[in-house]
Protein backbone atom coordinates (compact mmCIF):
# COMPACT_ATOMS: atom_id res chain seq x y z
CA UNK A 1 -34.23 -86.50 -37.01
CA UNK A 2 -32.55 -86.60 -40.44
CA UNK A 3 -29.40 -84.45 -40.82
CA UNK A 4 -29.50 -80.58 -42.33
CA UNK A 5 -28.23 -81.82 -45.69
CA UNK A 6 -31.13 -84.15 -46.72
CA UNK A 7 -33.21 -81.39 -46.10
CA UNK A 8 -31.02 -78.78 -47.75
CA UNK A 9 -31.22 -81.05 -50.77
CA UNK A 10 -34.77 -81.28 -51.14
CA UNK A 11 -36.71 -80.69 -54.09
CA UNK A 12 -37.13 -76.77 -54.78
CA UNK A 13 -40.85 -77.55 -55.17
CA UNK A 14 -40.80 -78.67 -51.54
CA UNK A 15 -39.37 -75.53 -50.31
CA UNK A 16 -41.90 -73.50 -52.08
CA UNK A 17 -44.81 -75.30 -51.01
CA UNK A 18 -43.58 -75.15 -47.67
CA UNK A 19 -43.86 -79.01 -46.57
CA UNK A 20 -42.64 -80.14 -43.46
CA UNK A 21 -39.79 -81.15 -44.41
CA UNK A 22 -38.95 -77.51 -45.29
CA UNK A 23 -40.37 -75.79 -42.02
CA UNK A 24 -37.81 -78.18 -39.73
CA UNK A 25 -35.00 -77.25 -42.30
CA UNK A 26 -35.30 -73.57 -41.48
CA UNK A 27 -36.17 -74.50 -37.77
CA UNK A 28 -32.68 -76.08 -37.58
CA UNK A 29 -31.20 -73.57 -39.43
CA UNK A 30 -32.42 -70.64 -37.28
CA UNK A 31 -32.17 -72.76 -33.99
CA UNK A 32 -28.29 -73.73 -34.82
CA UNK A 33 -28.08 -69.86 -35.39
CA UNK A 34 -29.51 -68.52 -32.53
CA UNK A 35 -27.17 -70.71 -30.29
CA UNK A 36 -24.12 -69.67 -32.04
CA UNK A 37 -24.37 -66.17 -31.39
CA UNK A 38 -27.04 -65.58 -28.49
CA UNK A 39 -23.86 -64.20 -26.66
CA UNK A 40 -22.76 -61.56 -29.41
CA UNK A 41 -25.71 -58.91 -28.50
CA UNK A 42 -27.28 -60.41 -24.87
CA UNK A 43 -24.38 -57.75 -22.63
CA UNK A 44 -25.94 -54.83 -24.62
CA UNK A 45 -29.15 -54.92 -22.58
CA UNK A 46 -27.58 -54.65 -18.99
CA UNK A 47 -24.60 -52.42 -20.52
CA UNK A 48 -25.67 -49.76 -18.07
CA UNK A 49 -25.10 -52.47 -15.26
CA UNK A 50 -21.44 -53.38 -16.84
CA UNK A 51 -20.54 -49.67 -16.57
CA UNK A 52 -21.54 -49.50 -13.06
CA UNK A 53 -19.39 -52.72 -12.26
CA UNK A 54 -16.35 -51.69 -13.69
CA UNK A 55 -17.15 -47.93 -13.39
CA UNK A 56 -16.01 -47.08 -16.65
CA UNK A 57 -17.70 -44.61 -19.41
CA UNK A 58 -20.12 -45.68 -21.63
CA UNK A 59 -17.68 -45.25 -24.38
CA UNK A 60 -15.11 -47.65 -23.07
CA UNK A 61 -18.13 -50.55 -21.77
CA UNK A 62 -19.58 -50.18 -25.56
CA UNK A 63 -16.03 -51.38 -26.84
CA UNK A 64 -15.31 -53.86 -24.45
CA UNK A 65 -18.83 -55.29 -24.81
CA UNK A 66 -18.20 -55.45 -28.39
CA UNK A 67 -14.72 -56.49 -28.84
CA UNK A 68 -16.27 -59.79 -29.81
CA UNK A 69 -16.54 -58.33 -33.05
CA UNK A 70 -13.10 -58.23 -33.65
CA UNK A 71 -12.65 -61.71 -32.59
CA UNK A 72 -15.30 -62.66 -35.09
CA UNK A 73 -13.65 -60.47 -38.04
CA UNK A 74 -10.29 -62.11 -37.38
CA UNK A 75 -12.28 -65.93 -36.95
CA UNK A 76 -14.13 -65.11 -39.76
CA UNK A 77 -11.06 -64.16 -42.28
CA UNK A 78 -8.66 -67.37 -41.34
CA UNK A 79 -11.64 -69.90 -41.31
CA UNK A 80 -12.32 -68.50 -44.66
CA UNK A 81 -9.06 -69.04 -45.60
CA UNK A 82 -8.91 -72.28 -44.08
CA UNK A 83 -12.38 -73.59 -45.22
CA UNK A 84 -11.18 -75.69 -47.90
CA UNK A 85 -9.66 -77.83 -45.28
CA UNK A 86 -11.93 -77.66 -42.72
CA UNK A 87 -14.57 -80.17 -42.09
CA UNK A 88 -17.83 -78.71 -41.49
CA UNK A 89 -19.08 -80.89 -38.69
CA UNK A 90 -16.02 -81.39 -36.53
CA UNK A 91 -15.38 -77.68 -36.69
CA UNK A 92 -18.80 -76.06 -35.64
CA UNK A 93 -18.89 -78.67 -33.06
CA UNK A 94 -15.62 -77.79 -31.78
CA UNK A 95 -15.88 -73.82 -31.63
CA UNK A 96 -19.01 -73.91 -29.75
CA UNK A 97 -17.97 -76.75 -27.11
CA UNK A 98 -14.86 -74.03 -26.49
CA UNK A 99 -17.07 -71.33 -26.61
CA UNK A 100 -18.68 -72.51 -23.44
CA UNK A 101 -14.95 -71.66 -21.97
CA UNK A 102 -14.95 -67.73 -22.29
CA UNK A 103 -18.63 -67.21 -21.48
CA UNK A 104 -18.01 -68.69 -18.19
CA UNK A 105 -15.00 -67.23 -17.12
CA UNK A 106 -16.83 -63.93 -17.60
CA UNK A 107 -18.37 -64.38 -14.94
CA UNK A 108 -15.31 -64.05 -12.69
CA UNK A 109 -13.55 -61.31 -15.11
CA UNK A 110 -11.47 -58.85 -12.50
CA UNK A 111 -11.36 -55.84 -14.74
CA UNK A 112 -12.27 -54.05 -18.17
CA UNK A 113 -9.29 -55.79 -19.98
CA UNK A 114 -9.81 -59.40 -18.49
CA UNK A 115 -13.22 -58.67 -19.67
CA UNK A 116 -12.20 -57.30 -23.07
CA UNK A 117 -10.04 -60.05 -24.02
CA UNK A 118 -12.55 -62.35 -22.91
CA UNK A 119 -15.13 -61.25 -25.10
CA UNK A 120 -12.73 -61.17 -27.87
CA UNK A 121 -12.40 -64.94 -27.68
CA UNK A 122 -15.98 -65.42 -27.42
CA UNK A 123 -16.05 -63.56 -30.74
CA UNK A 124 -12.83 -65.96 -32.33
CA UNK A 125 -15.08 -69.06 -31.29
CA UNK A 126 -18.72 -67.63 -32.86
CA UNK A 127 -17.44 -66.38 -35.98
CA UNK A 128 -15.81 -69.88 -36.31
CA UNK A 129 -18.77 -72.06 -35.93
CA UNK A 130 -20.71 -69.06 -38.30
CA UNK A 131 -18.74 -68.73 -40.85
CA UNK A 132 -18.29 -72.33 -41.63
CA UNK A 133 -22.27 -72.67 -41.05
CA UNK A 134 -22.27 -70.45 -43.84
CA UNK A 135 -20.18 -72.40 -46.24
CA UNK A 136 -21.77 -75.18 -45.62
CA UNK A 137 -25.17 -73.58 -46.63
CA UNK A 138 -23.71 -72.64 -49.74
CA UNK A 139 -22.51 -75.69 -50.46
CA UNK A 140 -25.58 -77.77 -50.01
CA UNK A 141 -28.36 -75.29 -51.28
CA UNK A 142 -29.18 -74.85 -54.72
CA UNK A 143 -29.60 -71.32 -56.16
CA UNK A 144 -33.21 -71.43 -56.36
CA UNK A 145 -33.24 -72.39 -52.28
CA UNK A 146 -30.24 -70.56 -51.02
CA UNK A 147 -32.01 -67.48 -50.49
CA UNK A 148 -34.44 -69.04 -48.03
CA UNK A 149 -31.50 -71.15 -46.30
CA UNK A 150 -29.40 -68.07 -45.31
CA UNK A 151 -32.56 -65.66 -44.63
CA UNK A 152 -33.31 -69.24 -42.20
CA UNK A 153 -30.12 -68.57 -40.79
CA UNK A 154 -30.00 -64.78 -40.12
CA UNK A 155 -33.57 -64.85 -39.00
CA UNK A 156 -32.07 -67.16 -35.76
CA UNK A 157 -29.64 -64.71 -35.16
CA UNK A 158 -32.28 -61.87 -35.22
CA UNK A 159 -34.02 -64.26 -32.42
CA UNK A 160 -31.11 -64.55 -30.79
CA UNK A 161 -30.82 -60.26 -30.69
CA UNK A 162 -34.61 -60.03 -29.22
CA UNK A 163 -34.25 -63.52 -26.59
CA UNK A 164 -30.94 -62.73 -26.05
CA UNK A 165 -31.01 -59.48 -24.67
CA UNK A 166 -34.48 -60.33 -22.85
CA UNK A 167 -33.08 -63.51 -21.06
CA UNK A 168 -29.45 -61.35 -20.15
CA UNK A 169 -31.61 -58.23 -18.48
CA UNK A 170 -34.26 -60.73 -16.77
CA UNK A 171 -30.89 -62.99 -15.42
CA UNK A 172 -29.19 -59.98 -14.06
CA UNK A 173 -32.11 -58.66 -12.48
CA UNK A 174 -33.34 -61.32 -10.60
CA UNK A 175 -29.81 -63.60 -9.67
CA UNK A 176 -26.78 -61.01 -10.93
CA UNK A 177 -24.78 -60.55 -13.02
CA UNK A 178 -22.74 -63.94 -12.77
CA UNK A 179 -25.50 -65.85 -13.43
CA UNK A 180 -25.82 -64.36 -16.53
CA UNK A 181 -23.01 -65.63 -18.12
CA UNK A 182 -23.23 -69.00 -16.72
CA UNK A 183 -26.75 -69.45 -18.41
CA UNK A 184 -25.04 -68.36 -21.73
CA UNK A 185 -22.65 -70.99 -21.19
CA UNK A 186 -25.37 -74.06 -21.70
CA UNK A 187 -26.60 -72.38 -24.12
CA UNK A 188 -23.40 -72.63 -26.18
CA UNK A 189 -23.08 -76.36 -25.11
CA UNK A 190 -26.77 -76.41 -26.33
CA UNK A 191 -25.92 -75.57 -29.73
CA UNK A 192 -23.22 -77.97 -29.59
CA UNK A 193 -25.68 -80.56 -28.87
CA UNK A 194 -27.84 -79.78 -31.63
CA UNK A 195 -24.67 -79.90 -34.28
CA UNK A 196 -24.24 -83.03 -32.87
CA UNK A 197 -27.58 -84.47 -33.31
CA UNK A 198 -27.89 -82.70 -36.64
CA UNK A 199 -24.89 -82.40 -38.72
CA UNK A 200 -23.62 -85.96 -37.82
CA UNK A 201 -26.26 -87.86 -40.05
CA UNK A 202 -25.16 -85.72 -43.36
CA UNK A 203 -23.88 -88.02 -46.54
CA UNK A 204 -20.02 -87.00 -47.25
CA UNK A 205 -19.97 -83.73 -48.87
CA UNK A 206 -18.48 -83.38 -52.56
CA UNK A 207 -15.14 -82.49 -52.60
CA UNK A 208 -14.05 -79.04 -52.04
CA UNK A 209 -11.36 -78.07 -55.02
CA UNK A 210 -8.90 -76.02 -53.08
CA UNK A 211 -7.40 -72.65 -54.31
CA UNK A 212 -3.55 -72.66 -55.77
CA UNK A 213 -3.27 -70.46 -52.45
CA UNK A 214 -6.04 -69.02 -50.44
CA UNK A 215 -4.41 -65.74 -51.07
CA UNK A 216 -4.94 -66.15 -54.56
CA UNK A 217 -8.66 -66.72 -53.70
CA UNK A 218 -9.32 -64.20 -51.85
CA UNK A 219 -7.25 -61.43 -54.05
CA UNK A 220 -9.86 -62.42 -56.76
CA UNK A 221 -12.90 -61.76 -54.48
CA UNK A 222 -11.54 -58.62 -53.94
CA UNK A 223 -10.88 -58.05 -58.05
CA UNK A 224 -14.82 -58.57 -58.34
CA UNK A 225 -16.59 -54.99 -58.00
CA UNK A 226 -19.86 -56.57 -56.79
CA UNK A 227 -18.37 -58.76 -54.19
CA UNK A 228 -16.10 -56.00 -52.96
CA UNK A 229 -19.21 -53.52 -52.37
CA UNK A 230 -20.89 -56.34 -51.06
CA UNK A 231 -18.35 -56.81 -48.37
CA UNK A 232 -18.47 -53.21 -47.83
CA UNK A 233 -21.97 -53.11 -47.29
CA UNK A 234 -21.50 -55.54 -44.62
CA UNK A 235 -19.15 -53.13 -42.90
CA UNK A 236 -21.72 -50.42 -43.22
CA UNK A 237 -24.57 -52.55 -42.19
CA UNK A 238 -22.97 -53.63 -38.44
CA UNK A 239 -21.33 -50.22 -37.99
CA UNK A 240 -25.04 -48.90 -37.93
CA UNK A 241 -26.99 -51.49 -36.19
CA UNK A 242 -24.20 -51.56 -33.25
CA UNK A 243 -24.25 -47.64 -33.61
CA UNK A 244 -27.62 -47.87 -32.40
CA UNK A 245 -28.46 -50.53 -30.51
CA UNK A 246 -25.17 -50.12 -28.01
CA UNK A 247 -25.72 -46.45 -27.28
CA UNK A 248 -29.88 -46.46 -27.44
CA UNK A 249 -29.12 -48.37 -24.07
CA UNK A 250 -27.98 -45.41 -22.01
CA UNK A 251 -30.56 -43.21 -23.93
CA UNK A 252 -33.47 -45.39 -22.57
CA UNK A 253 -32.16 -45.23 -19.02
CA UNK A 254 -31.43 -41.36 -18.65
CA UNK A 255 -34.25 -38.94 -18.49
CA UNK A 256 -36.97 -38.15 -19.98
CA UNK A 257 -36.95 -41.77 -20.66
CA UNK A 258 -35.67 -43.04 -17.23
CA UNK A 259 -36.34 -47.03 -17.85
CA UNK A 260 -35.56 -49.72 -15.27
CA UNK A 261 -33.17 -52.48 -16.20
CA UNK A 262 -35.78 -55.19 -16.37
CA UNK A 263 -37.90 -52.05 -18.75
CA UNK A 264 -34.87 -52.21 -20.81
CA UNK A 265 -35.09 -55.89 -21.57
CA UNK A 266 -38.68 -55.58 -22.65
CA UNK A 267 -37.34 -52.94 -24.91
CA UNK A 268 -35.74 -55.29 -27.08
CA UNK A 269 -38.91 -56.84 -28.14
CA UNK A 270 -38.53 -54.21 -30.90
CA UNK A 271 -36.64 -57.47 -32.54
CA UNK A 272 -39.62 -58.97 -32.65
CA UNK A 273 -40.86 -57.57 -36.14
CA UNK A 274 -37.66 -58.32 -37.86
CA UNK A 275 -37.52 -62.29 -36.30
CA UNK A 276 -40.38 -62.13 -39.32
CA UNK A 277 -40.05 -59.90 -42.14
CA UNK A 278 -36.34 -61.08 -42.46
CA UNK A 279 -38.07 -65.12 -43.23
CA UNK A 280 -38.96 -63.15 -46.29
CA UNK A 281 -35.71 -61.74 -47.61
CA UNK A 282 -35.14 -64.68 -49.86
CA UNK A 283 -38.55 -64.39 -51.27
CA UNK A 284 -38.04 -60.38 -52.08
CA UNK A 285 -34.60 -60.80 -53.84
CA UNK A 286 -35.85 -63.50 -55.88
CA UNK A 287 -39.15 -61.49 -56.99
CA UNK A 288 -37.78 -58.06 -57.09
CA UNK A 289 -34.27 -58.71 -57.34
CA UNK A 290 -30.82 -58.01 -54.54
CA UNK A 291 -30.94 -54.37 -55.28
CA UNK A 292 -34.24 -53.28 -55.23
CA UNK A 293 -34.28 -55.56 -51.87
CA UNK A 294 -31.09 -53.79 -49.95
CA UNK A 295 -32.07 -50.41 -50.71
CA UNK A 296 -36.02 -50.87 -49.83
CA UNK A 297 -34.30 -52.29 -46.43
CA UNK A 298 -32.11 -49.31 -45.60
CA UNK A 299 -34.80 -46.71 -46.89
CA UNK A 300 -36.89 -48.32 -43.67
CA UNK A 301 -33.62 -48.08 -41.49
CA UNK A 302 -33.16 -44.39 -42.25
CA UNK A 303 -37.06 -43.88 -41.74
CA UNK A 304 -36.83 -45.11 -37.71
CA UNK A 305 -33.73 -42.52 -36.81
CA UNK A 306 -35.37 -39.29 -36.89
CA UNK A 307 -38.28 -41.23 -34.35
CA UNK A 308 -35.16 -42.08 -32.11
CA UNK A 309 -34.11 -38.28 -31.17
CA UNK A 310 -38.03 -38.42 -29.72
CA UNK A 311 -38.17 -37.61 -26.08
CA UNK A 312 -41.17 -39.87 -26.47
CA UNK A 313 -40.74 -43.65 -25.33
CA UNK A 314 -43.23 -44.42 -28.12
CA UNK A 315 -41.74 -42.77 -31.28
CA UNK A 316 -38.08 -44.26 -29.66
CA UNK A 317 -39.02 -47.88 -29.91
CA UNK A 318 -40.79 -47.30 -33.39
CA UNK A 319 -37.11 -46.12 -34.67
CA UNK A 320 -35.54 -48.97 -33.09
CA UNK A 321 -38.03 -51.62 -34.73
CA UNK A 322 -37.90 -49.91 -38.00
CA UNK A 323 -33.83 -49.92 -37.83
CA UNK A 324 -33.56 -53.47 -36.45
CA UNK A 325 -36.21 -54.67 -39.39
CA UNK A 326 -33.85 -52.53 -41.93
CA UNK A 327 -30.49 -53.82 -41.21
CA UNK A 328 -31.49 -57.44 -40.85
CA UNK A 329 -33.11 -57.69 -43.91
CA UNK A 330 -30.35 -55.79 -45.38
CA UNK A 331 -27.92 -58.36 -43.95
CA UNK A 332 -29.78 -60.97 -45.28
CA UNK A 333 -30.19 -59.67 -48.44
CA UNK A 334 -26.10 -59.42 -48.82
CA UNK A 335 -25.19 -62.83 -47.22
CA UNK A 336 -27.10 -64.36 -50.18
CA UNK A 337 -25.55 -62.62 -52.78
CA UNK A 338 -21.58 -63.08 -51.51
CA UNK A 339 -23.28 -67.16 -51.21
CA UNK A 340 -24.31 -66.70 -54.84
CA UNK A 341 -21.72 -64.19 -56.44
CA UNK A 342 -18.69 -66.48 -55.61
CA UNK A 343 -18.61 -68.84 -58.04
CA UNK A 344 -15.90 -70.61 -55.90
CA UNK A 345 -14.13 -70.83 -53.08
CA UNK A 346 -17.25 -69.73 -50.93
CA UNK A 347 -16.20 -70.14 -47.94
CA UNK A 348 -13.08 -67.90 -48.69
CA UNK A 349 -15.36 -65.48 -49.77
CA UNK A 350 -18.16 -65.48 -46.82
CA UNK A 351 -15.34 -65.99 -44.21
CA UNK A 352 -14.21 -62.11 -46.37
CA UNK A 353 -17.81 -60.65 -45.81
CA UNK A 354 -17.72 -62.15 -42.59
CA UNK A 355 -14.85 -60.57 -41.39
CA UNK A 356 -15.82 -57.03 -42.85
CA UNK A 357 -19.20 -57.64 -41.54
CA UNK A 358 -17.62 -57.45 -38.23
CA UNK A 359 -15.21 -55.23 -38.18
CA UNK A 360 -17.73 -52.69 -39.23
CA UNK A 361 -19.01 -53.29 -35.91
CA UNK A 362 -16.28 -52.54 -34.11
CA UNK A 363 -14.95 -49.24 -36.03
CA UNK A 364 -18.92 -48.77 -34.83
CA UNK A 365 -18.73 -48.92 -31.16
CA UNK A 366 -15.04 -47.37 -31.41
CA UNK A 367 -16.40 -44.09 -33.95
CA UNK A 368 -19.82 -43.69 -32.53
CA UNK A 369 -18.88 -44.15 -29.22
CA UNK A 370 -16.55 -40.96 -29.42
CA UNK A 371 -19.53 -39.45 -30.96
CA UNK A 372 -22.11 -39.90 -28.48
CA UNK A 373 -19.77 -39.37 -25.56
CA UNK A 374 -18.35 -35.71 -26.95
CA UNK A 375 -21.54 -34.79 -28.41
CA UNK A 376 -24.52 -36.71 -27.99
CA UNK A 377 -27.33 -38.97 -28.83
CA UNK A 378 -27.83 -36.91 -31.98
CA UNK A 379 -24.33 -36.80 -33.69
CA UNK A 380 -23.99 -40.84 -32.86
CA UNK A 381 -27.48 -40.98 -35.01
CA UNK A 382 -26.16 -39.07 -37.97
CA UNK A 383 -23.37 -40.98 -38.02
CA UNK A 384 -25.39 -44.25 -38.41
CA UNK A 385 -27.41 -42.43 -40.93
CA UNK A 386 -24.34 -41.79 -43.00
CA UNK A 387 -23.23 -45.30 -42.95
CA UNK A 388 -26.85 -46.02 -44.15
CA UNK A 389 -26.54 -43.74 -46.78
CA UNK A 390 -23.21 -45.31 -47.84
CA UNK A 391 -24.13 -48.77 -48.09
CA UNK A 392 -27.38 -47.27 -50.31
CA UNK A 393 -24.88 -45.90 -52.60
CA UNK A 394 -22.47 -49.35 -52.46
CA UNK A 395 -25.45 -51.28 -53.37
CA UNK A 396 -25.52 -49.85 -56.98
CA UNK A 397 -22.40 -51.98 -57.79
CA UNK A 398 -24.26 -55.58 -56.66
CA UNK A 399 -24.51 -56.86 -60.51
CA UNK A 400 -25.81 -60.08 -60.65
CA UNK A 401 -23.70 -63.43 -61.50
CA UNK A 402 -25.36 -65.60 -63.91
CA UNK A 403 -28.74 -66.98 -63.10
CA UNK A 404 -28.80 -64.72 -59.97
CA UNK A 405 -31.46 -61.92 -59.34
CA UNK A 406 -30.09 -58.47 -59.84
């Protein structure tokens, strides 16, 4: 197989024309994707069984669960700091051989805090191997192409939402929870193993001009009004999809609803949808443009909450497919711009969305959580709806750089 960067650098014609040499590119892509982070959403499908294991509130289980996040918003901000001396290859490799480590010891994890700290690791090692994935897709794709590369690349980790959360409930239902974890484990060494096979035939990449001081970098990202709403629509866009797609869980196993834990698995085929329609967010930014593409994105997001205060299993998983097809578009949408927008020191500035991008997620579990527990299913939704809402308004700043689609 030849390595991702022939491939990135193919003609643009190619890519539009869709030749095979542009179908395996975003195969790779999404493949290497869905293997770095099939662990950062599988535990919300068999949350209910976590709470019962550690008998703990939902509240509580919804944070530990996703304390990864802050793991990946801390990863996320030094490897973006560090990218300029990082080598691509060697450092992907490397955080998914280690990521292997916490996923298994999960298995054995004595108590909420082993398991918290745990899953904070996991989140240090994914947000590594991501956020340099990133980088390097900025690096090697052109402007005309980038848009498909990193809609490639979020549309594996919408995969890895739907599979991952399919494969987790299926695991603990059948062998326990143990096994669960273990599986994830080769799947991490899996994605090492494609890295391997993948990244190791690339040509040198051009060198990387480093910053005066990272610092300095990343002060100036912050000076630029689109890229700073840009990284706060990240934080808006995670703090609503975990919002709803931690809590929904204990929703769809309470009455009137009263689902199974296997049912619950088969729930998450709602992910299905947005697995396509997000292949497509490159297209729509470069025909209609970023803004136009974000706010048609969270318009559908806000249309599937009201269905998701249904006592109706129907109208439920309608509001989960429109929000999951929202927010993932959205995200891809905004990846491509901070790719675009930074005229240098990219990695700085995706390891910056990154890292908001993910702690948006876990002010989410922390905020929402409090919500649903105190008052319910229907104050966590209107909270998600207002970070919606926010994001909407945040997207008004997202002028384009030159040569980029407004």
């Amino acid at each position: 197989m030849t390595g991702i960067s022939t491939q990135l650098k193919s003609d643009a014609l190619e890519m539009h024309g869709h030749s095979p040499g542009a179908v395996l590119r975003s195969l790779v892509i999404g493949l290497t994707a869905f293997l770095t982070v099939v662990d950062l959403f599988a535990t919300q499908a068999i949350l209910p069984s976590l709470t019962r294991h550690y008998n703990v509130s939902p509240a509580e289980m919804g944070v530990a669960v996703n304390a990864s996040t802050l793991g990946m918003a801390i990863a996320s901000l030094v490897v973006g700091f560090l990218s300029p001396y990082i080598d691509r290859r060697r450092g992907i490799l490397a955080s998914l051989i280690l990521l292997a480590v916490p996923t298994t010891l999960l298995a054995i994890a004595p108590d909420l805090t082993a398991f918290t700290v745990l899953r904070i690791a996991q989140g240090l090692c994914m947000a590594a191997a991501f956020a340099l994935t990133l980088a390097y897709l900025g690096e090697q794709c052109s402007a005309m192409d980038a848009g498909s590369a990193f809609a490639a690349y979020i549309t594996g980790n919408v995969a890895s939402n739907l599979i991952g959360r399919l494969v987790s409930a299926a695991l603990v239902d059948t062998l326990g929870l143990a096994s669960n974890f273990y599986f994830f484990a080769l799947l991490n060494l899996a994605g090492a193993v494609l890295v391997y096979f993948t990244i190791e035939r690339v040509t040198p990449m051009r060198a990387i001009s480093a910053a005066p001081s990272p610092f300095a970098a990343a002060i100036a990202h912050w000076r630029n009004p689109a890229l700073r709403s840009a990284f706060a629509i990240g934080f808006c866009i995670l703090f609503a999809f975990i919002g709803t797609f931690t809590y929904v869980n204990f929703v769809l196993v309470r009455a009137p609803l009263s689902l199974g834990r296997m049912d619950l698995g088969f729930v998450y085929f709602v992910f299905a949808p947005s697995v396509l329609t997000t292949l497509f967010a490159g297209k729509a930014v470069a025909r209609f443009g970023t803004r136009p593409a974000i706010w048609a994105a969270l318009a559908v997001a806000a249309l599937g909450l009201p269905l998701m205060l249904s006592s109706h299993l129907s109208e439920v998983l309608a509001g989960m497919v429109l929000v999951g097809i929202g927010t993932f578009f959205a995200q891809a949408c905004a990846t491509g711009f901070v790719g675009q927008a930074a005229s240098e020191n990219r990695g700085i500035a995706s390891g910056t969305y990154l890292a908001c991008y993910f702690l948006g997620g876990l002010v989410g579990s922390a905020a929402l959580g409090h919500l649903f527990d105190r008052f319910g299913w229907t104050a966590c939704v209107a909270g998600v709806g207002a970070s919606l809402a926010i994001a909407a308004l945040l997207t008004v700043r997202l002028t384009p750089s030159a040569g980029s689609p407004a």
